[in-house]
Protein backbone atom coordinates (compact mmCIF):
# COMPACT_ATOMS: atom_id res chain seq x y z
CA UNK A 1 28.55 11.20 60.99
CA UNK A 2 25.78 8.85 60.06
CA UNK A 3 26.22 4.92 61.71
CA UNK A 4 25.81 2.23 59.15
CA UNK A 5 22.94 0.12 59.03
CA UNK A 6 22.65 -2.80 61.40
CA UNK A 7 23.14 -5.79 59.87
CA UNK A 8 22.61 -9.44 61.09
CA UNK A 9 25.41 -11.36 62.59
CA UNK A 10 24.21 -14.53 60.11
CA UNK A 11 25.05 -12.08 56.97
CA UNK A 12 28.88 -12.23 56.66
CA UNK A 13 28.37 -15.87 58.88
CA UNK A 14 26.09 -17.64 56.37
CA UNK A 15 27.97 -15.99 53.16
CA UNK A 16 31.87 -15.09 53.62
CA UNK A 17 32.69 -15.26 50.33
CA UNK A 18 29.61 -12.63 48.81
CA UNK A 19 31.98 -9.87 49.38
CA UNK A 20 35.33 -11.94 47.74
CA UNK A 21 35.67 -9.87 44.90
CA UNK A 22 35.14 -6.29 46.40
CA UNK A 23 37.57 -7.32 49.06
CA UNK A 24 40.22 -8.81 47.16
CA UNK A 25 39.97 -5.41 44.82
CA UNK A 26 40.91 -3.64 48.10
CA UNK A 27 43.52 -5.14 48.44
CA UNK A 28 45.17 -5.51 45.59
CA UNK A 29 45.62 -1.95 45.61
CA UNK A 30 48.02 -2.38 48.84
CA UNK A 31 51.60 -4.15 49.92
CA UNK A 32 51.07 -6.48 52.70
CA UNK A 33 53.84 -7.48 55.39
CA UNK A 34 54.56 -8.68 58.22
CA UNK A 35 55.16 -6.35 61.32
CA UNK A 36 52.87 -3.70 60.09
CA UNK A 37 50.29 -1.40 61.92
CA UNK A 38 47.01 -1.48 59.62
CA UNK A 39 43.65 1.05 60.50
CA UNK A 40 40.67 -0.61 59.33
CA UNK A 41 38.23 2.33 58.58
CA UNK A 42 34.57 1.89 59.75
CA UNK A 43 35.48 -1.68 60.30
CA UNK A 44 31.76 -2.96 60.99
CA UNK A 45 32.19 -6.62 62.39
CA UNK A 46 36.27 -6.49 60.74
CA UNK A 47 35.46 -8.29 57.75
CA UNK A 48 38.70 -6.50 56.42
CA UNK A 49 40.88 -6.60 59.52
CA UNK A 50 40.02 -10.20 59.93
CA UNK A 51 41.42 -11.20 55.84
CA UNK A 52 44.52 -9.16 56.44
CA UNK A 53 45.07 -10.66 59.68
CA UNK A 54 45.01 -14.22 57.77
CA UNK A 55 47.19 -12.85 54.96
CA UNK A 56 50.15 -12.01 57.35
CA UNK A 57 49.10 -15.24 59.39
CA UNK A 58 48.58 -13.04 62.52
CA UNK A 59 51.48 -10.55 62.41
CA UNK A 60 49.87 -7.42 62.07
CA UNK A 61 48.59 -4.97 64.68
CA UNK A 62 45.09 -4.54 63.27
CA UNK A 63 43.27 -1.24 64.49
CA UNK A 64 39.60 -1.08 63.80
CA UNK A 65 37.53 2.09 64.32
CA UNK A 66 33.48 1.63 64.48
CA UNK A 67 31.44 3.89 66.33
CA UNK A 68 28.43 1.48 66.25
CA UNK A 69 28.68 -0.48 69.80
CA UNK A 70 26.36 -3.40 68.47
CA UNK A 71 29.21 -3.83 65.21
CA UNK A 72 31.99 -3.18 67.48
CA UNK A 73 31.05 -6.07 69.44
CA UNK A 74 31.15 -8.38 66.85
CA UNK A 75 35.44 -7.77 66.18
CA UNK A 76 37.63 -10.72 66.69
CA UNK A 77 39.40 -9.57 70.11
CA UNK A 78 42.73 -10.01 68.35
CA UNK A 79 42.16 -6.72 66.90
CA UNK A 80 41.90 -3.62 68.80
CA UNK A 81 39.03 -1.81 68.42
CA UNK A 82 38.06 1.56 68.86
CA UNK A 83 34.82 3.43 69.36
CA UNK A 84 36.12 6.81 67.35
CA UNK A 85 33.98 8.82 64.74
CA UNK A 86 35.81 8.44 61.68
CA UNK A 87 36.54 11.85 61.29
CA UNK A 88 38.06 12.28 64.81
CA UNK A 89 40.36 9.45 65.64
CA UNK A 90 41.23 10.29 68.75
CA UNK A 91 42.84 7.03 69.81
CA UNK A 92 45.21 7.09 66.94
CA UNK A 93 48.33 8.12 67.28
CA UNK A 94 50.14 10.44 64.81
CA UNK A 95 52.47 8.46 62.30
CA UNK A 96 51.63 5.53 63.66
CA UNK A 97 49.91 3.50 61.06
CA UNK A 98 51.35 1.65 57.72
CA UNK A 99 48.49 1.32 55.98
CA UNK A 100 44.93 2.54 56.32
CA UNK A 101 41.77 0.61 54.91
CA UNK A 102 38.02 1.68 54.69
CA UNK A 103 35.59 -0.91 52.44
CA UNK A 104 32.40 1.24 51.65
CA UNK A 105 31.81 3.18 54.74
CA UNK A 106 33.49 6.81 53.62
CA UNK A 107 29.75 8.06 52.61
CA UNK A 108 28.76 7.60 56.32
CA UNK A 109 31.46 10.36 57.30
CA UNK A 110 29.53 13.75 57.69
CA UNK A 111 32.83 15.18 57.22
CA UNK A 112 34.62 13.65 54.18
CA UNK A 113 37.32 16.29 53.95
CA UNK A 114 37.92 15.86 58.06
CA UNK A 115 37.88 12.08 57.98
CA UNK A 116 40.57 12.24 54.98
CA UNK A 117 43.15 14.50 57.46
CA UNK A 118 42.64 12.52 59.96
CA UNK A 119 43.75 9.16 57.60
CA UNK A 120 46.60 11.36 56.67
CA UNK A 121 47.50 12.36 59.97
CA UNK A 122 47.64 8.83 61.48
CA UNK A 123 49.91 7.29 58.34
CA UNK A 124 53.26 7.45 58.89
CA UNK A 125 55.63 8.81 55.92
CA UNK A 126 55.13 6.93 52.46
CA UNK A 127 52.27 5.41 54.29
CA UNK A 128 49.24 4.19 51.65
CA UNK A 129 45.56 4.49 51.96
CA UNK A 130 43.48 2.62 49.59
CA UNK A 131 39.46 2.35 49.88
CA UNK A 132 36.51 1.90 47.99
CA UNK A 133 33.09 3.15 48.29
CA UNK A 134 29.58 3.68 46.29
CA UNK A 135 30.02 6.04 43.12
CA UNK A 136 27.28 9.20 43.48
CA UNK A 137 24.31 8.98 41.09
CA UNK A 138 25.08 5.18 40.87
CA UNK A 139 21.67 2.77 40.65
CA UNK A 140 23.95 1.44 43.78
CA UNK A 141 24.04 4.47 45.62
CA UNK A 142 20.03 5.14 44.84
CA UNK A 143 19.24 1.54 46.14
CA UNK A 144 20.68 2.58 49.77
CA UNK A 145 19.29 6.09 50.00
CA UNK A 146 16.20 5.19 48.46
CA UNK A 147 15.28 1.60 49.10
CA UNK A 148 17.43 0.65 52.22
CA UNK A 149 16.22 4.27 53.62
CA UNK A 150 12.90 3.32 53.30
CA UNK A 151 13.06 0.03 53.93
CA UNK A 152 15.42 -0.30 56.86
CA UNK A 153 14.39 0.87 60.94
CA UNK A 154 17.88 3.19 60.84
CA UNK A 155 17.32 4.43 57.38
CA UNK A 156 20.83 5.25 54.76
CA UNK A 157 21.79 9.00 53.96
CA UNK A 158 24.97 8.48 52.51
CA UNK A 159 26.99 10.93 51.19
CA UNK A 160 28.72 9.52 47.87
CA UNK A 161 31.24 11.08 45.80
CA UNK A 162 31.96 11.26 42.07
CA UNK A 163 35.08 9.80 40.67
CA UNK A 164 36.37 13.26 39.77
CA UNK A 165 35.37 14.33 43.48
CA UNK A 166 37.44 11.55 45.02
CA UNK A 167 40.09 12.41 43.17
CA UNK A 168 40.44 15.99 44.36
CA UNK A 169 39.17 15.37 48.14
CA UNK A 170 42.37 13.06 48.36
CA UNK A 171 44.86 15.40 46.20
CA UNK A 172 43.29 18.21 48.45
CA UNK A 173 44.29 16.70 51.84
CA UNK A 174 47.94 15.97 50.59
CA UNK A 175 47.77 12.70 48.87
CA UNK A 176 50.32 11.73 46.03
CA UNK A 177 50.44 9.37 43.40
CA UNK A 178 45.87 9.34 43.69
CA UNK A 179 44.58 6.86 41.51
CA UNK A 180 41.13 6.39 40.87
CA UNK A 181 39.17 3.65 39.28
CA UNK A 182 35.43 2.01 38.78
CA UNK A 183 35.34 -1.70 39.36
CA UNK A 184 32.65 -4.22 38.90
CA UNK A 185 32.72 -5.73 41.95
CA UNK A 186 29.53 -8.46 41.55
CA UNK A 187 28.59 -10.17 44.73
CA UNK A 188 27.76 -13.78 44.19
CA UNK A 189 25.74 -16.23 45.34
CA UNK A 190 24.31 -20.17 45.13
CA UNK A 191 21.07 -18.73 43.98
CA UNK A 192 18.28 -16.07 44.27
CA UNK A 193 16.61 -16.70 47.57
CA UNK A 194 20.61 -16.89 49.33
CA UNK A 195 21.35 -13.47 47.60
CA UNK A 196 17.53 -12.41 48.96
CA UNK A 197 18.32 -13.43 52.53
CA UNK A 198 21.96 -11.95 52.71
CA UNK A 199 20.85 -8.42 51.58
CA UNK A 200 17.78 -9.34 53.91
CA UNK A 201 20.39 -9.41 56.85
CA UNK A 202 23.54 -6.97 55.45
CA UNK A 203 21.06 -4.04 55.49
CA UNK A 204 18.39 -4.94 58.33
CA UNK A 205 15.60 -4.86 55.51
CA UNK A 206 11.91 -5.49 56.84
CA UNK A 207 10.87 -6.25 53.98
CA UNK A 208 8.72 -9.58 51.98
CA UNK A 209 10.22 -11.32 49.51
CA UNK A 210 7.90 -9.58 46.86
CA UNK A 211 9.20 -6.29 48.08
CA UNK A 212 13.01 -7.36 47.25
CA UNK A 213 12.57 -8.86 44.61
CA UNK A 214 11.27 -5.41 42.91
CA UNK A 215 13.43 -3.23 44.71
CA UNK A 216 16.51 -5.45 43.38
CA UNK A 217 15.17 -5.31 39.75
CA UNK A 218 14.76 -1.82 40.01
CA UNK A 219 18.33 -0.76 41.17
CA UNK A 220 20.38 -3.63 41.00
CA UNK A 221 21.54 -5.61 37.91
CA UNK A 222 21.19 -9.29 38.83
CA UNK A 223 21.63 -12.87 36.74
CA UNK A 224 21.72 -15.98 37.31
CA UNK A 225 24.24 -17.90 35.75
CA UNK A 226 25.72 -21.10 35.16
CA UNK A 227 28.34 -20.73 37.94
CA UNK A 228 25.08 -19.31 40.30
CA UNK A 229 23.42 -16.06 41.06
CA UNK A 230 25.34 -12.42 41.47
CA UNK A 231 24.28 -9.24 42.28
CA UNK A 232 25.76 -6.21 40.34
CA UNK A 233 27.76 -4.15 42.54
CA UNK A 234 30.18 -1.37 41.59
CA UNK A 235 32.18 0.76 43.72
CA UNK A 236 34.82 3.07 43.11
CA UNK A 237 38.50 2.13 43.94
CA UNK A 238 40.96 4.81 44.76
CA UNK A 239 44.78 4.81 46.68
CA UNK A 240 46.84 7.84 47.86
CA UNK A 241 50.22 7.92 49.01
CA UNK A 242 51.17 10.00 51.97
């Protein structure tokens, strides 16, 4: 599998509410409550983990997996985290999980198809797992394989899926009830330079100003508005039952 890049602790510090929409999207998909064991999928810093864990007001068993030693650092403690690949959760006990979660971090599995059984394998009966990630061919998907790659020190090869390849990868693996979907999921921002400095940190860019500011004309639809300045983002939504 391929680690995400390395973002800046100040990202997701300085602007917790970029990612509102794409989150809340998540989770709408999903039935929250209390008592329940939830995976959080390639849980980076447990942006995810830490908004469910506030939903249920702490009572939820919150497992994160992230392979990345610098990200797993950064998880509350009142989650456990684990250092698995995402398409061997070894930790993870069979049946043991309600509800499984991954926010844009299924492209970095080398094995899509063996990340998928392994979700399956962990949920328990009538268990749900919902998650969202970059749509192939998407301006989205070529702005982190070609201008995060380049302009980032660990580079982005993700490996994105279609709609219609989602679909089947989760049917495949045993999945009922798969629903699919394409959201606009804009992330928003105060203004230009604040949406500048958090994609600055998010994806480790070293980068100048001039540099973003073409590379997010080129692939990314941004405006500024009366209510402030958003990004265009756009990510596939999908939800299996098992």
């Amino acid at each position: 599998m391929s680690l995400p890049t390395i973002s800046e602790p100040s990202a997701m510090r300085d602007f917790p509410e970029a990612r509102r929409v794409e989150l809340d999207q998540l989770l709408a998909l999903v039935t929250l409550f209390p008592g329940m064991t939830v995976l959080d999928l390639q849980a980076a810093g447990g942006f995810v983990a830490d908004e469910v864990h506030r939903i249920l007001a702490g009572q939820v068993q919150c497992l994160c997996i992230e392979p990345s030693a610098v990200l797993r650092a950064r998880i509350n403690p009142v989650h456990q985290a684990f250092a698995d690949s995402v398409d061997h959760l070894q930790s993870i006990r069979d049946r043991s999980c309600d509800l499984v979660l991954g926010l844009a971090g299924l492209h970095h599995s080398a094995l899509i198809a063996r990340t998928l059984a392994e979700v399956y394998r962990v949920l328990r009966p009538d268990g749900v797992f919902a998650v969202c990630d970059i749509e192939a061919q998407s301006p989205i998907a070529k702005w982190l394989n070609e201008f995060v790659n380049v302009h980032s020190p660990q580079g982005h090869r993700g490996k994105f899926l279609s709609a219609q390849e989602l679909q089947s990868a989760l049917s495949a693996t045993g999945f009922k009830g798969v629903e699919v979907a394409r959201r606009e999921v804009p992330w928003r921002f105060g203004d230009e330079r604040a949406a500048q400095n958090f994609l600055r940190g998010l994806f480790g860019l070293r980068c100048d100003s001039a540099q973003l500011k073409i590379g997010m004309a080129e692939y990314l639809e941004c405006a500024t508005l009366p209510t402030g300045y958003t990004v265009g983002w756009s990510l596939l939504y999908a939800r299996g039952i098992k």
